[in-house]
C-alpha atoms as a PDB file:
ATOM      1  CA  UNK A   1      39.466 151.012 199.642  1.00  0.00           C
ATOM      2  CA  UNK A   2      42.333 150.894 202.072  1.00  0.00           C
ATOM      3  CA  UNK A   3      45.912 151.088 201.713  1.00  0.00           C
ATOM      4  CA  UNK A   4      46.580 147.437 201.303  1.00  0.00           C
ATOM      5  CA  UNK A   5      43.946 147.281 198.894  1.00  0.00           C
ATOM      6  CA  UNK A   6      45.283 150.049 196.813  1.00  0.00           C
ATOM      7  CA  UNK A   7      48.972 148.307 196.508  1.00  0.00           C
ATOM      8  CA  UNK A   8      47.483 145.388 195.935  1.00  0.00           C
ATOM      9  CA  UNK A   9      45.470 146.718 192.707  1.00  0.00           C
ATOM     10  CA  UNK A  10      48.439 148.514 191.812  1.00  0.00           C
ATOM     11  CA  UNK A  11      50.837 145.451 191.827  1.00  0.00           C
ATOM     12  CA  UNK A  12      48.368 143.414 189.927  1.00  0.00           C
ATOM     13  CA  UNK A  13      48.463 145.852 187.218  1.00  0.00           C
ATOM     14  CA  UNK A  14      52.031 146.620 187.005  1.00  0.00           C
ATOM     15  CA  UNK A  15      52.702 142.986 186.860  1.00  0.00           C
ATOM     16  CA  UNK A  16      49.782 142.791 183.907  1.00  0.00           C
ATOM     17  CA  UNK A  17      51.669 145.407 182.128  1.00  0.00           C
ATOM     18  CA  UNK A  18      54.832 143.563 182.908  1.00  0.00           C
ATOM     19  CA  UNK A  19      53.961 140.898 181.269  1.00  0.00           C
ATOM     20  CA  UNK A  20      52.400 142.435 178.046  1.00  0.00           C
ATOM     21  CA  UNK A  21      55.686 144.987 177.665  1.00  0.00           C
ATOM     22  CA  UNK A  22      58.315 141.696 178.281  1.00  0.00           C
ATOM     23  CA  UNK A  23      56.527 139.494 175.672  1.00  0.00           C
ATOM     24  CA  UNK A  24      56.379 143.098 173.322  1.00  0.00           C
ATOM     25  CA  UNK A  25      60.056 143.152 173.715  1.00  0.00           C
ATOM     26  CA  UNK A  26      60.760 139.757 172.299  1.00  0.00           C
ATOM     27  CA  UNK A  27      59.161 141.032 169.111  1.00  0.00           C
ATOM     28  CA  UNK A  28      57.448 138.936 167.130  1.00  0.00           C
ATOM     29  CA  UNK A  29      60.045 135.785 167.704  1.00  0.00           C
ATOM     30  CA  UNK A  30      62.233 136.716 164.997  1.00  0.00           C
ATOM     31  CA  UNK A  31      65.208 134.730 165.643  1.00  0.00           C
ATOM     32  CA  UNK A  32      63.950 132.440 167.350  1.00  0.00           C
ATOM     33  CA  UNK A  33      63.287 128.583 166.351  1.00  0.00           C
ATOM     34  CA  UNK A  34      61.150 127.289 169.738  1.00  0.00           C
ATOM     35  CA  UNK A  35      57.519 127.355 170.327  1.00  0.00           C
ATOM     36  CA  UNK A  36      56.714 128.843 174.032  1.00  0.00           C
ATOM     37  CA  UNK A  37      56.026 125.824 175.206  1.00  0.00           C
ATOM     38  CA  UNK A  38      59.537 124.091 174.169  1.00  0.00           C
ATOM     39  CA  UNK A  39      61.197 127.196 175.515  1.00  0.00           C
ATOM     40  CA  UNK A  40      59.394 126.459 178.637  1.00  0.00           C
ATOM     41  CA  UNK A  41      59.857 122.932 179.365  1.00  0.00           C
ATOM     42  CA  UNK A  42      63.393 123.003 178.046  1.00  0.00           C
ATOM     43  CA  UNK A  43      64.268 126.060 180.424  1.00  0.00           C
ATOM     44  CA  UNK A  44      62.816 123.547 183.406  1.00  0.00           C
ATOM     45  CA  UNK A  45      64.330 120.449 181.904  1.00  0.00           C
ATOM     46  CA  UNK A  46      67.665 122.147 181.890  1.00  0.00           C
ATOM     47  CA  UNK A  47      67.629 122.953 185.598  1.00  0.00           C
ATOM     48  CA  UNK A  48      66.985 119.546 186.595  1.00  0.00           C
ATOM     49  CA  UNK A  49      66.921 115.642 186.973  1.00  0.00           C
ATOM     50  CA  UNK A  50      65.325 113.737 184.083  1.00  0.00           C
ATOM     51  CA  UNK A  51      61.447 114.360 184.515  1.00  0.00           C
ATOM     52  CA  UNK A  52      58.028 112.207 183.584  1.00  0.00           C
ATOM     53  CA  UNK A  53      55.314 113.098 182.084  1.00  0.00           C
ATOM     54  CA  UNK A  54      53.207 113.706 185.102  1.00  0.00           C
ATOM     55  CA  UNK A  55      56.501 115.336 186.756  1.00  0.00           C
ATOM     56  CA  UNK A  56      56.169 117.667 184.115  1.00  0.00           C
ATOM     57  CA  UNK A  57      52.246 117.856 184.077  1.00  0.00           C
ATOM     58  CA  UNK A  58      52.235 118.657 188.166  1.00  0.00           C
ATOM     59  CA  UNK A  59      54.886 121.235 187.597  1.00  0.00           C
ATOM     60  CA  UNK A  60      53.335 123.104 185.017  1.00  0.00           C
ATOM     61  CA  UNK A  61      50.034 122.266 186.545  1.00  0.00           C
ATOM     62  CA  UNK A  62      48.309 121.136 183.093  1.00  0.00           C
ATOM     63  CA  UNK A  63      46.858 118.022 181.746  1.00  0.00           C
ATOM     64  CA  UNK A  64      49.110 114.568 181.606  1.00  0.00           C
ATOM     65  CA  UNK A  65      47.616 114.627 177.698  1.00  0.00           C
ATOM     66  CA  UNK A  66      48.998 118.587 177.093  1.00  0.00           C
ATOM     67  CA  UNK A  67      52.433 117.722 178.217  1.00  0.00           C
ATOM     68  CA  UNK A  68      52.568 114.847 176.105  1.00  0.00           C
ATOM     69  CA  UNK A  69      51.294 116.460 173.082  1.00  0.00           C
ATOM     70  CA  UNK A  70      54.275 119.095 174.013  1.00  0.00           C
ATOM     71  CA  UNK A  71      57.044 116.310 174.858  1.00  0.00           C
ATOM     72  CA  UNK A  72      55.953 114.334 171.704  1.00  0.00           C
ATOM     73  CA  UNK A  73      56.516 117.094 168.869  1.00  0.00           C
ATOM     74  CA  UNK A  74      59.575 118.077 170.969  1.00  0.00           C
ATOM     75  CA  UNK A  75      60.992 113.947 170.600  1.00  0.00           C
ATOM     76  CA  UNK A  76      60.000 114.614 166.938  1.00  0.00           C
ATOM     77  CA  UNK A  77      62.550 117.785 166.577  1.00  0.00           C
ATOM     78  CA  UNK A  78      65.271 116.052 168.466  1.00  0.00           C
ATOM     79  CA  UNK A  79      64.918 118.427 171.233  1.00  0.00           C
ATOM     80  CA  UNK A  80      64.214 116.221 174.149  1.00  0.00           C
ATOM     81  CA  UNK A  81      64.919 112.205 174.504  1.00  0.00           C
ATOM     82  CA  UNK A  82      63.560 109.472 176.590  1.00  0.00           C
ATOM     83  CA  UNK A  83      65.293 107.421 179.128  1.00  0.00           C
ATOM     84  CA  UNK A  84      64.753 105.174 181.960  1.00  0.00           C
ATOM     85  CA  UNK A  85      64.449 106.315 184.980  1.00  0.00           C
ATOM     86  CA  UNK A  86      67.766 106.488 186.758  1.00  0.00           C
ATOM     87  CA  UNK A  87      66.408 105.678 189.882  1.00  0.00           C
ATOM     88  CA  UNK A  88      65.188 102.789 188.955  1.00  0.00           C
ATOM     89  CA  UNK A  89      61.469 103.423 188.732  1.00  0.00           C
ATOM     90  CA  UNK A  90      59.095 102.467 185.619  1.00  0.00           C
ATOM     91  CA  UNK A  91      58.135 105.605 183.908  1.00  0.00           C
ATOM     92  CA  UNK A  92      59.862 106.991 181.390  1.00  0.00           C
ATOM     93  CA  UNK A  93      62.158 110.563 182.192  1.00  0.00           C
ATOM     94  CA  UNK A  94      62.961 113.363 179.537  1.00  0.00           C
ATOM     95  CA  UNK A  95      65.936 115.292 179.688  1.00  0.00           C
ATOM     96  CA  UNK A  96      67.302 118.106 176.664  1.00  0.00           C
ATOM     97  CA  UNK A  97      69.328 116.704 174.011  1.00  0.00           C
ATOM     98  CA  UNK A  98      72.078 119.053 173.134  1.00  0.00           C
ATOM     99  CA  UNK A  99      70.211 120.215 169.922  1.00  0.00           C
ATOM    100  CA  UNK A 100      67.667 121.754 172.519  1.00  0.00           C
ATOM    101  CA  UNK A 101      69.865 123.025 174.937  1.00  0.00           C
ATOM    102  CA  UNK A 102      71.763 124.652 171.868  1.00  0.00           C
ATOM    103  CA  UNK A 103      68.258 125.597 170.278  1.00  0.00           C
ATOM    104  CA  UNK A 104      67.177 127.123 174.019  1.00  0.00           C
ATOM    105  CA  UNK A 105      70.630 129.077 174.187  1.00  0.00           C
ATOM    106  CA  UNK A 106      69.920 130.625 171.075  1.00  0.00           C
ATOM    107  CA  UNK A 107      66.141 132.063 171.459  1.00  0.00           C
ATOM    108  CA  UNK A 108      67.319 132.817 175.387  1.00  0.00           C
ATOM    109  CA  UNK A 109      69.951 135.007 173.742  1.00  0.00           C
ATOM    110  CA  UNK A 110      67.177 136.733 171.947  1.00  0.00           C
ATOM    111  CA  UNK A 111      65.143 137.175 175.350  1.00  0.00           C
ATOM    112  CA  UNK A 112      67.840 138.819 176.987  1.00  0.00           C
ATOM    113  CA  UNK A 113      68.313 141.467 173.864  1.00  0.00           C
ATOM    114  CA  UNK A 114      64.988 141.744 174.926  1.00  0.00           C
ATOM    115  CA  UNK A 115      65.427 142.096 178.563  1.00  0.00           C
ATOM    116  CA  UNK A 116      68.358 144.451 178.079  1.00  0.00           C
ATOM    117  CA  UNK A 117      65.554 146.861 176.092  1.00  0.00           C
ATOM    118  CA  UNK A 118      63.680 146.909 178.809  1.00  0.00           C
ATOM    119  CA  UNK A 119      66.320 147.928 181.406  1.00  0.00           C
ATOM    120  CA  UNK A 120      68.160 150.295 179.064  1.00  0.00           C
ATOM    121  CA  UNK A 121      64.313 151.711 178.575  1.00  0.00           C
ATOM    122  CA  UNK A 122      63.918 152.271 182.475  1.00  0.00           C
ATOM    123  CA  UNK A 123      67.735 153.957 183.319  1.00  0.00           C
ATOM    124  CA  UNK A 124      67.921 151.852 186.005  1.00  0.00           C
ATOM    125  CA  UNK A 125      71.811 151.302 187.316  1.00  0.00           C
ATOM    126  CA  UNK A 126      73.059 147.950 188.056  1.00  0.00           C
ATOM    127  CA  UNK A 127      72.151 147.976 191.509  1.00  0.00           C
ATOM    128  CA  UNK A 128      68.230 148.600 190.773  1.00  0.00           C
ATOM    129  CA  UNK A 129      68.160 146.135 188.078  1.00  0.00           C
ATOM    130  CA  UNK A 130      69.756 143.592 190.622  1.00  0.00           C
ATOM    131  CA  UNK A 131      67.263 144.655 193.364  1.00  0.00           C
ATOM    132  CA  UNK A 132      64.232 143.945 191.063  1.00  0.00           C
ATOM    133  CA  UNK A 133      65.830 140.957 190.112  1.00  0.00           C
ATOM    134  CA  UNK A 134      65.916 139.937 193.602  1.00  0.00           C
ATOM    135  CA  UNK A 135      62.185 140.915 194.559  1.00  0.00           C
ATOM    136  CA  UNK A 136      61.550 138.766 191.227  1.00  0.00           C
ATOM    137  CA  UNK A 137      62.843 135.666 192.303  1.00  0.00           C
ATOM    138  CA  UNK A 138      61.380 136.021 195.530  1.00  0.00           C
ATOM    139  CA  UNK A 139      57.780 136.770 194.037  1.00  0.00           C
ATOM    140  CA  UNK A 140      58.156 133.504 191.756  1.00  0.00           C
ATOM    141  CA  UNK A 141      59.567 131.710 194.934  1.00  0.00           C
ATOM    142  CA  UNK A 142      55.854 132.750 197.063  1.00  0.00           C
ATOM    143  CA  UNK A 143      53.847 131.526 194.020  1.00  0.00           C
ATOM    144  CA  UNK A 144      55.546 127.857 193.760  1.00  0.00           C
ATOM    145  CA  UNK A 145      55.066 127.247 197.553  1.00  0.00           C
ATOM    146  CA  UNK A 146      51.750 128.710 197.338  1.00  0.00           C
ATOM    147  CA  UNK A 147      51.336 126.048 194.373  1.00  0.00           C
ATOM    148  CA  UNK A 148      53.027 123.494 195.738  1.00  0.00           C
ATOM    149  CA  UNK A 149      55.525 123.504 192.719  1.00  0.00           C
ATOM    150  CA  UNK A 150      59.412 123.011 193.014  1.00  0.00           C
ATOM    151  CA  UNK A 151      61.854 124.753 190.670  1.00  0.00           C
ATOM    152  CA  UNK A 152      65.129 124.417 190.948  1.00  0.00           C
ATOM    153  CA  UNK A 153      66.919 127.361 192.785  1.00  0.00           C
ATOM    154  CA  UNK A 154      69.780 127.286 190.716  1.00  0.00           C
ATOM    155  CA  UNK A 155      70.389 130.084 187.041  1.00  0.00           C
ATOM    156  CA  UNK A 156      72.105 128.865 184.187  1.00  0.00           C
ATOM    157  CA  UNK A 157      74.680 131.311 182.805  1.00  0.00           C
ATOM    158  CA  UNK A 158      76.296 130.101 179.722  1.00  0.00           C
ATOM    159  CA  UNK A 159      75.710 126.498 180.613  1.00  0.00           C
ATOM    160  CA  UNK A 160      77.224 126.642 184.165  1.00  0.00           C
ATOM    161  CA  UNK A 161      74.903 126.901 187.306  1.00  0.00           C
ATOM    162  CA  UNK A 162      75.392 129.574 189.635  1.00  0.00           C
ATOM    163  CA  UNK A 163      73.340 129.375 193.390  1.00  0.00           C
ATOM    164  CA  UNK A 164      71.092 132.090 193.777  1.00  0.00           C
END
């Protein structure tokens, strides 16, 4: 095995371990009142334009029937509503009501407790955490142009969008 090789093995399971220890640290989802997949498509419906169905499908890369299934329960909450499209076109858009951006505020509030356990956990000083943060975004970045996916590259603070 060469060197490359070895990283490479290493990364994948550091980021398998990532994964297990930040979903550990949300706890069992005390506190919180979304599924996963509400969370999910209201953290990328919050970010953006109004999206379709098959906006939403492509970007999460499942089935046009699995987002639907998804969007439909969330309609039934109140979480998400149904417009035209503003541009004009035929398909029906989604976009957050306020009950789900209030609902996704909440149980993101939760996730940061969570993410805070984490970082208090490693010691790590501002400046590391940052750094991470940094090689994070860009990691996620590599993976939606390798997928031909677009995110918006803007975080939500508190409701107001700050450029990163």
């Amino acid at each position: 095995m060469n060197e490359q090789e070895r990283r490479l093995g290493e990364l994948e399971r550091e980021l398998t371990l990532l994964s297990r220890h930040f979903l550990a640290s949300r706890g069992s989802r005390i506190g919180q009142t979304l599924d996963r997949s509400a969370y999910v498509l209201l953290t990328r419906l919050e970010t953006s334009e109004p999206l379709s169905l098959k906006e939403l499908a492509h970007t999460f890369q499942v089935d046009v029937s699995t987002i639907n299934r998804q969007v439909s329960a969330m309609l039934k909450n109140g979480l998400v509503e149904r417009i035209p499209d503003p541009d004009g076109g035929i398909a029906r858009k989604f976009r957050p009501t306020g009950l789900g951006l209030e609902r996704l505020r909440a149980d993101r509030a939760v996730g940061i407790e969570g993410a805070a356990r984490l970082v208090d956990a490693t010691g790590w000083t501002p400046e590391a955490t940052q750094t991470f943060l940094t090689l994070l975004v860009q990691l996620n970045g590599g993976i939606a142009q390798l997928e031909g996916l677009s995110w918006p590259d803007a975080r939500h603070v508190d409701g107001e969008v700050e450029k990163g």
